[in-house]
C-alpha atoms as a PDB file:
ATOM      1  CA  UNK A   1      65.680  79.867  94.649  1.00  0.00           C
ATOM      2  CA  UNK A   2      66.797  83.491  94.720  1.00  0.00           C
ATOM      3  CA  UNK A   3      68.486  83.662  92.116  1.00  0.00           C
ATOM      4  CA  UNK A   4      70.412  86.769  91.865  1.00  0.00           C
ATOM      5  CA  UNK A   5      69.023  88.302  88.448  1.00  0.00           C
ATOM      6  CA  UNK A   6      72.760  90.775  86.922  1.00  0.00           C
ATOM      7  CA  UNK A   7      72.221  94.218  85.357  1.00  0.00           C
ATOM      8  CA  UNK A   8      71.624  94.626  81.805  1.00  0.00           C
ATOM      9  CA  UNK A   9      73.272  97.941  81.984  1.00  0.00           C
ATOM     10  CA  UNK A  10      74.784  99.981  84.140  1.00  0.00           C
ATOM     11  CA  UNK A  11      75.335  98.903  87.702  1.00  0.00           C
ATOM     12  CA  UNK A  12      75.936 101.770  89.772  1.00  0.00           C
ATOM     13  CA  UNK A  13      73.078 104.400  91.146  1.00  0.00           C
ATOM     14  CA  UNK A  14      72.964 108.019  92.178  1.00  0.00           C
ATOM     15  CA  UNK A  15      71.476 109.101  95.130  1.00  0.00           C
ATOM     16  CA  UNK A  16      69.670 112.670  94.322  1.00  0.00           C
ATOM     17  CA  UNK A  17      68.557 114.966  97.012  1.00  0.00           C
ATOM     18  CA  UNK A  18      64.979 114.351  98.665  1.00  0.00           C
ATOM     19  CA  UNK A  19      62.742 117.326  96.566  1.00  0.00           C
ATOM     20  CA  UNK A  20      59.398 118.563  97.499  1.00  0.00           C
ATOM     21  CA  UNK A  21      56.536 116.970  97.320  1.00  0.00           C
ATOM     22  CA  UNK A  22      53.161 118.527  97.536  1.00  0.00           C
ATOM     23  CA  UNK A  23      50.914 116.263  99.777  1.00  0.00           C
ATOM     24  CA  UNK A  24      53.608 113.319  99.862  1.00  0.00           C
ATOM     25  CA  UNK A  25      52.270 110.442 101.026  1.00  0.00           C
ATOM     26  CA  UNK A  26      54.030 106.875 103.017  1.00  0.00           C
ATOM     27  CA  UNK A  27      53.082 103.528 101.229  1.00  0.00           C
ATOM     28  CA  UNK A  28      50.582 101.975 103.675  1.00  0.00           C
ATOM     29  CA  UNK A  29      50.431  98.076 103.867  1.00  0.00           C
ATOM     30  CA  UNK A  30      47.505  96.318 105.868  1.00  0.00           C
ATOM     31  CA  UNK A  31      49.320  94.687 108.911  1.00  0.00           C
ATOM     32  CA  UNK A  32      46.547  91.474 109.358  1.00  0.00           C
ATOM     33  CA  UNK A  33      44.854  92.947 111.961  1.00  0.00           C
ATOM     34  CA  UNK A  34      42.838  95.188 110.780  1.00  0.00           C
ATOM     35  CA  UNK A  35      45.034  98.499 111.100  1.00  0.00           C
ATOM     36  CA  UNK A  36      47.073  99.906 108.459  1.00  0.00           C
ATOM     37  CA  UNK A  37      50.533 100.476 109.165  1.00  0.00           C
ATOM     38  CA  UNK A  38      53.216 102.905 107.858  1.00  0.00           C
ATOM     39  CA  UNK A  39      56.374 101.633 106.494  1.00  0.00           C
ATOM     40  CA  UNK A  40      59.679 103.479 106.426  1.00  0.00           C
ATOM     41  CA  UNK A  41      63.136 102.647 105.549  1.00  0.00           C
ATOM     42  CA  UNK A  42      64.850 102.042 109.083  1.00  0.00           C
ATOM     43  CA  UNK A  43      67.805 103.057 108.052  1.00  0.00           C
ATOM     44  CA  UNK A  44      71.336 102.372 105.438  1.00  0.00           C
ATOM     45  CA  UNK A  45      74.095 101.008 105.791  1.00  0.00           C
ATOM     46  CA  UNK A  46      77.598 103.439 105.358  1.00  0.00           C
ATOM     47  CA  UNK A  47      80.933 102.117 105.389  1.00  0.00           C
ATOM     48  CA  UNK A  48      79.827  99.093 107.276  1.00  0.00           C
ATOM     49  CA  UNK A  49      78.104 100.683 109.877  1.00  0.00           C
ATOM     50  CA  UNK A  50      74.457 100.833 110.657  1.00  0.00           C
ATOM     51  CA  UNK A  51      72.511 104.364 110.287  1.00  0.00           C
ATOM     52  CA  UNK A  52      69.076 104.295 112.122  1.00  0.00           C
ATOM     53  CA  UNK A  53      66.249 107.236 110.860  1.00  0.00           C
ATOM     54  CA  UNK A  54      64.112 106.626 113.706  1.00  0.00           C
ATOM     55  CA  UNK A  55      66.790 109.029 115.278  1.00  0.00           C
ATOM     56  CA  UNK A  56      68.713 106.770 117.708  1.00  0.00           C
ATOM     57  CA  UNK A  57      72.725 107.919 117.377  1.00  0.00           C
ATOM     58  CA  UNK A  58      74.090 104.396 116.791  1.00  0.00           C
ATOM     59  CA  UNK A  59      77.271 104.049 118.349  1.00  0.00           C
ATOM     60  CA  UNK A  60      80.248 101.803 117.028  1.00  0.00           C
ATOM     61  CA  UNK A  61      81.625  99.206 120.074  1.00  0.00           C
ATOM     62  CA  UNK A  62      84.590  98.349 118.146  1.00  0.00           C
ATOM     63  CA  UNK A  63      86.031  96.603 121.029  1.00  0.00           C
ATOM     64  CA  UNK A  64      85.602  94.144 124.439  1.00  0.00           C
ATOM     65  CA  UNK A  65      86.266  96.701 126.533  1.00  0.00           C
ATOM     66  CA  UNK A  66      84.120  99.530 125.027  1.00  0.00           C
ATOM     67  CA  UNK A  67      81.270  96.937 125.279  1.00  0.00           C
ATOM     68  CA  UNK A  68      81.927  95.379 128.969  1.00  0.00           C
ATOM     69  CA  UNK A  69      82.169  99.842 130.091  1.00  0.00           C
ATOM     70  CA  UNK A  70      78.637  99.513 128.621  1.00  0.00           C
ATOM     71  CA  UNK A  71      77.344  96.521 130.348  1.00  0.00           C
ATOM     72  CA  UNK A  72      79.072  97.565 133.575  1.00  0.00           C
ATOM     73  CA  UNK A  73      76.931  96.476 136.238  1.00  0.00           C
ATOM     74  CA  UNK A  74      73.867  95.020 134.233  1.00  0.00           C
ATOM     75  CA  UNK A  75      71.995  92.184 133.990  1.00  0.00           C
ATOM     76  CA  UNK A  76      71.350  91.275 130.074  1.00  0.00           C
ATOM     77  CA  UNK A  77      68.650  88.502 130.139  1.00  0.00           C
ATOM     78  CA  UNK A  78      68.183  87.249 126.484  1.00  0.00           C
ATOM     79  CA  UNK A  79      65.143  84.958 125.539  1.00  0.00           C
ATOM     80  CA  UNK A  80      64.292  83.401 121.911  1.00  0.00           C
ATOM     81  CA  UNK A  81      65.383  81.442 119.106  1.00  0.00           C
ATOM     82  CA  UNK A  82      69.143  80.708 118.106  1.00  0.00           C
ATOM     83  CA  UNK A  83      68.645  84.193 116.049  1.00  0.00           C
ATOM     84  CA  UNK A  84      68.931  85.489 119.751  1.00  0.00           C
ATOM     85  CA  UNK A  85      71.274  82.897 120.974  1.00  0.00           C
ATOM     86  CA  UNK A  86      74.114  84.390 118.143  1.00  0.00           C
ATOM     87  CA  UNK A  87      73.995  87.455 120.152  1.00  0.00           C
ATOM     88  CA  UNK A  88      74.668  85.837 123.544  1.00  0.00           C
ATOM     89  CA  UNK A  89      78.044  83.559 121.844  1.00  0.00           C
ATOM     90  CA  UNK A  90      78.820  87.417 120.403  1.00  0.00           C
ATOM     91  CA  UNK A  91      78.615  89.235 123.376  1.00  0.00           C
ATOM     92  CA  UNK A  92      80.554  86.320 124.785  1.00  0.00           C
ATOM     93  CA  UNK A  93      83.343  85.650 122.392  1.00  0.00           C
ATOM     94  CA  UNK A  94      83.895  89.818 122.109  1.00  0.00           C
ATOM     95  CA  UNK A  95      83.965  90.760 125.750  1.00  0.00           C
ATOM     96  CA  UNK A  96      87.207  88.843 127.483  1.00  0.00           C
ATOM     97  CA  UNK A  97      86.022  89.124 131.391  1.00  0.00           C
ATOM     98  CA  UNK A  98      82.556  87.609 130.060  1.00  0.00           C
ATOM     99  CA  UNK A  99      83.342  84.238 130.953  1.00  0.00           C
ATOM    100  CA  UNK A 100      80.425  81.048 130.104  1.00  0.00           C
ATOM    101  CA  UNK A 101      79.821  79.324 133.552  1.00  0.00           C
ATOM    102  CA  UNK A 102      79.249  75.452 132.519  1.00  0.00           C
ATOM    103  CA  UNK A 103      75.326  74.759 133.204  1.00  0.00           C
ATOM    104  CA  UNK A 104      75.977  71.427 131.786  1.00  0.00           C
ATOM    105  CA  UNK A 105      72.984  72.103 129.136  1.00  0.00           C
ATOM    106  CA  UNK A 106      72.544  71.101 125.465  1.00  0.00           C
ATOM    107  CA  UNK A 107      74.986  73.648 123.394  1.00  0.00           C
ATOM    108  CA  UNK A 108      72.292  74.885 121.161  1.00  0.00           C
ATOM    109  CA  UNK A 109      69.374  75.347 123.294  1.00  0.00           C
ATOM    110  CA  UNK A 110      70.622  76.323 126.731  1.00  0.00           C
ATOM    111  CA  UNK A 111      69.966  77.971 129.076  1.00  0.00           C
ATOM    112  CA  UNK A 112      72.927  79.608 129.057  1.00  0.00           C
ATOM    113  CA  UNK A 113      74.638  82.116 131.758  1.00  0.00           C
ATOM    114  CA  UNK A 114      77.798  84.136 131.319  1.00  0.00           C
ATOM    115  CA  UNK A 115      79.604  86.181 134.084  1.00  0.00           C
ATOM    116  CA  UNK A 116      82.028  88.722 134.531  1.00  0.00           C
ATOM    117  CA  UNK A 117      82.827  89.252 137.951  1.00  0.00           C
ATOM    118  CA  UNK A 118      85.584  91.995 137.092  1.00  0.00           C
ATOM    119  CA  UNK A 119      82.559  94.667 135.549  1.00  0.00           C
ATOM    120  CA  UNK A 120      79.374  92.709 137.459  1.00  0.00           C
ATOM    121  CA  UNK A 121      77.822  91.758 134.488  1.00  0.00           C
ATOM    122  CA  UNK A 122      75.288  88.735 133.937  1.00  0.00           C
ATOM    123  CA  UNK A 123      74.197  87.927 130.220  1.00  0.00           C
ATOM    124  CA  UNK A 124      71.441  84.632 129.941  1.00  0.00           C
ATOM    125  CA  UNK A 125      69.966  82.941 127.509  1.00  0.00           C
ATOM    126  CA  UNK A 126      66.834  81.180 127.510  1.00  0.00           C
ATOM    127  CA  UNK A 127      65.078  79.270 124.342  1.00  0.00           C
ATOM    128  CA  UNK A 128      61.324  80.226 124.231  1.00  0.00           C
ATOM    129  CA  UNK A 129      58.764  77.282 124.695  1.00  0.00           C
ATOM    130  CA  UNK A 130      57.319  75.034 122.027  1.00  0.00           C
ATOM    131  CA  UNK A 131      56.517  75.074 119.097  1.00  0.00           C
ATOM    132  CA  UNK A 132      60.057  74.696 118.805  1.00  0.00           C
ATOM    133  CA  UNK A 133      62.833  72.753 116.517  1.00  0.00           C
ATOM    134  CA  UNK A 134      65.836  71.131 118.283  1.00  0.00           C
ATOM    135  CA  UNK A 135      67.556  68.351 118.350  1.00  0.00           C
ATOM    136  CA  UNK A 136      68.010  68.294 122.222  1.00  0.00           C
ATOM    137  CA  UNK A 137      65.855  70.023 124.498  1.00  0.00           C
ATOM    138  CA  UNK A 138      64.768  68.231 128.202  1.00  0.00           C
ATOM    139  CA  UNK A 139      61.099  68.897 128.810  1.00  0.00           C
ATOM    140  CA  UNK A 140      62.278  70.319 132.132  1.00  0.00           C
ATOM    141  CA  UNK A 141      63.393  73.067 130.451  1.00  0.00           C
ATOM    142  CA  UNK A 142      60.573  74.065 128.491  1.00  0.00           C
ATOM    143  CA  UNK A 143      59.536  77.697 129.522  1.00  0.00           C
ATOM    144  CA  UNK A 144      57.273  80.266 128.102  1.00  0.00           C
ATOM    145  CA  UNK A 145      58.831  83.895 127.572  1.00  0.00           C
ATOM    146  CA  UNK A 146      56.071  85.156 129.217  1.00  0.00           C
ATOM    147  CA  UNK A 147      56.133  83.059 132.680  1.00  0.00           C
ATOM    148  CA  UNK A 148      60.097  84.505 132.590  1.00  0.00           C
ATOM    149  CA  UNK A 149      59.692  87.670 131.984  1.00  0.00           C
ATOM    150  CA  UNK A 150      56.950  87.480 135.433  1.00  0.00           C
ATOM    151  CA  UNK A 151      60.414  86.413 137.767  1.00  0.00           C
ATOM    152  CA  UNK A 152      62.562  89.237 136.112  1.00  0.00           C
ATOM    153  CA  UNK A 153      62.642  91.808 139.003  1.00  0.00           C
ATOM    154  CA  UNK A 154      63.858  94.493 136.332  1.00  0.00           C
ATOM    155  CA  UNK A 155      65.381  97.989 136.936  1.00  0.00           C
ATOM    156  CA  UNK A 156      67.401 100.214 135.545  1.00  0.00           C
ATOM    157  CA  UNK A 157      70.247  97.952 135.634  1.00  0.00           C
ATOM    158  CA  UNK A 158      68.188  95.321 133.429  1.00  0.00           C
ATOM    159  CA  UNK A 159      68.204  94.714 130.140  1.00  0.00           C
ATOM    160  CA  UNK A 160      65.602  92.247 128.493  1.00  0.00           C
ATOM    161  CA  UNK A 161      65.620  90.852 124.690  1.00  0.00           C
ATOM    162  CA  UNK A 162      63.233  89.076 122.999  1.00  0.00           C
ATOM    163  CA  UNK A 163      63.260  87.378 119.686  1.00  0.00           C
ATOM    164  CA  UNK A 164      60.721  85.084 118.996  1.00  0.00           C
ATOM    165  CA  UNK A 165      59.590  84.489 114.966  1.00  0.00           C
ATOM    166  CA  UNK A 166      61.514  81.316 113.357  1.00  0.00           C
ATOM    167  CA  UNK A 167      59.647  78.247 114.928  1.00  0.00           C
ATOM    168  CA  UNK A 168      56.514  79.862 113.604  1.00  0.00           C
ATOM    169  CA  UNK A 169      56.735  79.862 110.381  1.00  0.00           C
ATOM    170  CA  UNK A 170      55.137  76.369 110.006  1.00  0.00           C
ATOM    171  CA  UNK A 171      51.736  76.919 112.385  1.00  0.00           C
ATOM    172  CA  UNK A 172      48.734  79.266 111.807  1.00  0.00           C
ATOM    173  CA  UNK A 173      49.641  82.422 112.288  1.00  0.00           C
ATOM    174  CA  UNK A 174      47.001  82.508 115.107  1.00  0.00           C
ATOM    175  CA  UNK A 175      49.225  80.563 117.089  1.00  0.00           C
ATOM    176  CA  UNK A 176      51.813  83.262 116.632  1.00  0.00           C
ATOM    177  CA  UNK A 177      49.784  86.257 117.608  1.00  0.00           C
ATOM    178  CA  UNK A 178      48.137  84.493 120.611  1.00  0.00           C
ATOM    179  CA  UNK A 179      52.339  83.944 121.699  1.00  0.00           C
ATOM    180  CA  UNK A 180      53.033  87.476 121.058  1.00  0.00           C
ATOM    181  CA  UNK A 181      49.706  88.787 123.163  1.00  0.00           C
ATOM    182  CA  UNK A 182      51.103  86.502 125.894  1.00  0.00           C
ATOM    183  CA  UNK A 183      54.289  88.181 125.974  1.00  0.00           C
ATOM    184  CA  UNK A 184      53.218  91.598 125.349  1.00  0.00           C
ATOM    185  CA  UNK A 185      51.159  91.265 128.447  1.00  0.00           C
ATOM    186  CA  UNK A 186      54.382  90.268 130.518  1.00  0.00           C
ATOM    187  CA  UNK A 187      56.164  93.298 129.140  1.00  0.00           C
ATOM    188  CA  UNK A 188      53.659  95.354 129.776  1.00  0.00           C
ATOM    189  CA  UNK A 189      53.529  93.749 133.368  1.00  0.00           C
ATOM    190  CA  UNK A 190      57.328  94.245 133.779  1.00  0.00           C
ATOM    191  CA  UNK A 191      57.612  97.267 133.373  1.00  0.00           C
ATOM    192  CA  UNK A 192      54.537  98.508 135.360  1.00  0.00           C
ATOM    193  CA  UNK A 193      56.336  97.268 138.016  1.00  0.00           C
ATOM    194  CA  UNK A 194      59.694  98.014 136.558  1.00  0.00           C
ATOM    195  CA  UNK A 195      59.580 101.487 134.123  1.00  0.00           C
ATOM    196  CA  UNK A 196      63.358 101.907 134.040  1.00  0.00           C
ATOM    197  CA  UNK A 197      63.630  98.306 132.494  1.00  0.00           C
ATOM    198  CA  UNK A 198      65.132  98.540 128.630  1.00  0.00           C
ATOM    199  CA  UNK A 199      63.054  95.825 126.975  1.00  0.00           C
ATOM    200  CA  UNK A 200      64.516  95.463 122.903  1.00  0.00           C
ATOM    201  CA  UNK A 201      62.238  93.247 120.878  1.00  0.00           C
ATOM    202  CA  UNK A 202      64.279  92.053 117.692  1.00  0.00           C
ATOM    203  CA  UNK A 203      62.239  91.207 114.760  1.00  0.00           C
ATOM    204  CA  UNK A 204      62.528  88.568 111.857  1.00  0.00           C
ATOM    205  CA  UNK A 205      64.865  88.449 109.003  1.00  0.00           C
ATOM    206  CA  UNK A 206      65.086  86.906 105.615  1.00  0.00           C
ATOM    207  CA  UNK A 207      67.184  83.941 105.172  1.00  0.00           C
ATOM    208  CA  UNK A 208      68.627  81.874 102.645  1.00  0.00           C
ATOM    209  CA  UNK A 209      66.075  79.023 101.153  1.00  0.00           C
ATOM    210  CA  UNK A 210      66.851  76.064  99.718  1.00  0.00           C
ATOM    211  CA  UNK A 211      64.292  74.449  97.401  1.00  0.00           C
ATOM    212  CA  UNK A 212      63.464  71.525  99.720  1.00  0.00           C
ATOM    213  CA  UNK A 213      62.838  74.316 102.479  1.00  0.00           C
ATOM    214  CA  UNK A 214      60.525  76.104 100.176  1.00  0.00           C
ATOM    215  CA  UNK A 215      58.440  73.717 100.585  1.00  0.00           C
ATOM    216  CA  UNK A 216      57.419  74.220 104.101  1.00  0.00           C
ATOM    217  CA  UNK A 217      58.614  78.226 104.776  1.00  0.00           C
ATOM    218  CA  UNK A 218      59.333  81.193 102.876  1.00  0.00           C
ATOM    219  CA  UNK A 219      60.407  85.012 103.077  1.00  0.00           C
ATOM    220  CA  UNK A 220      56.922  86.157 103.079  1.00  0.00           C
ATOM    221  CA  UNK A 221      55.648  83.767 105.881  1.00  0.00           C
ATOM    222  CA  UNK A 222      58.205  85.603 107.866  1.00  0.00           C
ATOM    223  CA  UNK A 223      57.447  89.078 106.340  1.00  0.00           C
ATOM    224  CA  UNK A 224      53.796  88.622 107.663  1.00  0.00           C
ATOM    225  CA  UNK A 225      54.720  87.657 111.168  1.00  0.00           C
ATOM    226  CA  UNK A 226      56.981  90.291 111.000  1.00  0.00           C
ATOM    227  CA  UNK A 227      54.221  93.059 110.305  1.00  0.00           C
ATOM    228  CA  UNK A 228      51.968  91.346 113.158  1.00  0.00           C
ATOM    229  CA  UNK A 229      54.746  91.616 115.785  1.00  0.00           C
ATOM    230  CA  UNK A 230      55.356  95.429 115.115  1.00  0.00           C
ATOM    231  CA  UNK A 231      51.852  95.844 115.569  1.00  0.00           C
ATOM    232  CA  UNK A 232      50.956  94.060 118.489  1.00  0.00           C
ATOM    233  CA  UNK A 233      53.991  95.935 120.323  1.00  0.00           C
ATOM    234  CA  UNK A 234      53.356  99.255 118.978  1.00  0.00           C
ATOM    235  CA  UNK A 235      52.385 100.793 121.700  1.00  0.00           C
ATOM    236  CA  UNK A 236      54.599  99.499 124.328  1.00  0.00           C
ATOM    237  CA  UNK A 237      57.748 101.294 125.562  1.00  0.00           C
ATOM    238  CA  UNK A 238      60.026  98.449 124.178  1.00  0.00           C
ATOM    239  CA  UNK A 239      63.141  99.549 121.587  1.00  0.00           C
ATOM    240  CA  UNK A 240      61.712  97.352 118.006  1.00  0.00           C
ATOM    241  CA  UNK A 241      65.379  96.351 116.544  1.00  0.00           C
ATOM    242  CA  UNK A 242      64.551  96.169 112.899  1.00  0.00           C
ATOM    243  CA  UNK A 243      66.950  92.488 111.592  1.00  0.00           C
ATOM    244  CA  UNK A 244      64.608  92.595 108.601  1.00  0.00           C
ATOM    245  CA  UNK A 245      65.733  95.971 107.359  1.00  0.00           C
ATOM    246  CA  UNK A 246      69.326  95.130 108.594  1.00  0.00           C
ATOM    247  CA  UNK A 247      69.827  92.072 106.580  1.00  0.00           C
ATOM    248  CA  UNK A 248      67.596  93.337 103.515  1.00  0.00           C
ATOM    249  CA  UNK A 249      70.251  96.465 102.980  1.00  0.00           C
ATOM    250  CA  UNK A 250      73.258  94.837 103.849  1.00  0.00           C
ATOM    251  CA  UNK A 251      75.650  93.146 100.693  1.00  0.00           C
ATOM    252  CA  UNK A 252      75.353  90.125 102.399  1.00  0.00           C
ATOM    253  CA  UNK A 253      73.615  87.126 101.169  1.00  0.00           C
ATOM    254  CA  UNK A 254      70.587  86.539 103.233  1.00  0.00           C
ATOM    255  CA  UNK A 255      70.802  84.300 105.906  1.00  0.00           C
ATOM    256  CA  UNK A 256      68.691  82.497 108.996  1.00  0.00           C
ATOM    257  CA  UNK A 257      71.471  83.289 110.898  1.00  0.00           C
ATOM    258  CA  UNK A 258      72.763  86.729 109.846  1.00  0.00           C
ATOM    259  CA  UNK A 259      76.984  86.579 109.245  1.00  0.00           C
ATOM    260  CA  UNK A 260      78.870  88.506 111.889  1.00  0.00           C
ATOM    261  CA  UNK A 261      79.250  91.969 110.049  1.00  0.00           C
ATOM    262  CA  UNK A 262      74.934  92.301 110.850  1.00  0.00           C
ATOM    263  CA  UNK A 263      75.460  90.854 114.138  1.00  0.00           C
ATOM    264  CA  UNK A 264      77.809  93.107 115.139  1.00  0.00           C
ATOM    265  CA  UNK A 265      75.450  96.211 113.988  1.00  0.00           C
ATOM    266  CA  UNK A 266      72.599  94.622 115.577  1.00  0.00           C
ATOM    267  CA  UNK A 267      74.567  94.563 118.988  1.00  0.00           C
ATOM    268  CA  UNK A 268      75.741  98.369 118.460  1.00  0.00           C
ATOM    269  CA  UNK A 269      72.271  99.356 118.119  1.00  0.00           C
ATOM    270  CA  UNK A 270      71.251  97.440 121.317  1.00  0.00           C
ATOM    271  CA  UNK A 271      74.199  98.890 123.273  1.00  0.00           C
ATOM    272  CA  UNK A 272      73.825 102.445 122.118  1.00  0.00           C
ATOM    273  CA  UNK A 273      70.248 101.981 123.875  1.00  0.00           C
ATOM    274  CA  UNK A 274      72.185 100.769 126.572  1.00  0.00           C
ATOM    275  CA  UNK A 275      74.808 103.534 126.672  1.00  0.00           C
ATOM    276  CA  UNK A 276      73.540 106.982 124.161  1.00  0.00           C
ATOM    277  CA  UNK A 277      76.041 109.332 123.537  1.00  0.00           C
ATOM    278  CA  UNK A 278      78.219 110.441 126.339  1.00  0.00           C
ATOM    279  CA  UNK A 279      77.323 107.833 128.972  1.00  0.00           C
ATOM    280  CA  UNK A 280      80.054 105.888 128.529  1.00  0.00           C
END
């Protein structure tokens, strides 16, 4: 499965410059809803570092303490999958004040909670609600995104991400778009009552597939959910923080769980929402 297929010839490109085109059009691809939808490249990758073209200045947090001047003072609540739960052990392991206060939960489903008194930062994590694979996972702590996101007070101290897309590869996707209606409505809810709230919705990715997984899930499963999500939350003020495009044009082999150079792009992107140029 994916098999990487080698160059018959030469294996090096040249980028030319962008000419005119009379009447140039976009590729348009039918997102499953009835609406045709626009694709562009979200951006490239140079010299390791993420370049958005939806024109958000992506800033490089190269270390703890440029990150925890970021957070100062905010409260980072993180809800989803373990795709989302890879940003709360990074934001952890990277910022030294951010400290993980001992819930006494299961270690890969949470919740989680991580402090840092020093800079007044909270971070959470919170798995979504079934359908949902893990091995441990009390049936107390079974909560829907949506019923969450109704007890986040919000502000512009708060930061709220969302990544909800694995677990769903296996159902109808009608399951998955009734989910994502249910937590658009709480967004939209939120920040009605909270504009100033920055709400970042991350999307799917590829990932690596081993025959016996074929089986059940593959790329494009993902690709369509993928396409539905961006279209159900097109027109809410939320920042969309494209993992698809991040992980298809980075070297990297493709991966559920993107390696730590993506990660760390993926959390620069989220911070320079955070913190844009000069706010630091």
């Amino acid at each position: 499965m994916k098999a990487s297929i080698r160059s018959s010839g030469p294996s090096k490109i040249t980028i030319l410059p962008k000419s005119k085109v009379v009447n140039e059009t976009v590729p348009i691809y039918t997102s499953g809803l009835g609406e045709a939808v626009r694709t562009r490249p979200a951006g490239y990758y140079y010299q390791g570092a993420w370049r958005a073209l939806d024109g958000t200045t992506v800033r490089q947090f190269n270390n703890g303490t440029a990150m925890s001047q970021c957070l100062k003072g905010k409260v980072v609540h993180l809800y989803g999958d373990s795709t989302i739960r890879q940003w709360f052990e990074y934001l952890v392991a990277k910022i030294p004040d951010l400290k993980l206060f001992d819930l006494k939960n299961p270690p890969k489903t949470g919740p989680f909670m991580a402090l840092d008194y020093t800079n007044n930062i909270l971070v959470t994590f919170r798995c979504h609600g079934p359908p949902i694979r893990a091995p441990v996972l009390p049936v107390s702590q079974l909560h829907f995104v949506a019923n969450e996101l109704d007890s986040v007070v919000g502000g512009n101290n708060t930061v709220v991400v969302i990544g909800v897309w694995a677990h769903f590869s296996t159902f109808p996707v009608e399951v998955y778009v009734r989910r994502l209606l249910s937590i658009r409505r709480a967004v939209v809810r939120l920040l009605t009552r909270a504009p100033d709230t920055l709400v970042v919705i991350r999307t799917a990715n590829p990932k690596r597939l081993t025959v016996q997984e074929s089986v059940t899930t593959d790329d494009f499963y993902f690709l369509q959910r993928d396409k539905i999500l961006r279209a159900i939350f097109k027109e809410v003020n939320v920042r969309l923080l494209d993992a698809w495009e991040m992980s298809q044009a980075h070297y990297l082999p493709h991966d559920l769980h993107p390696p730590p150079p993506i990660i760390k792009n993926m959390i620069d992107v989220v911070l320079s929402h955070i913190c844009p140029s000069g706010e630091l």
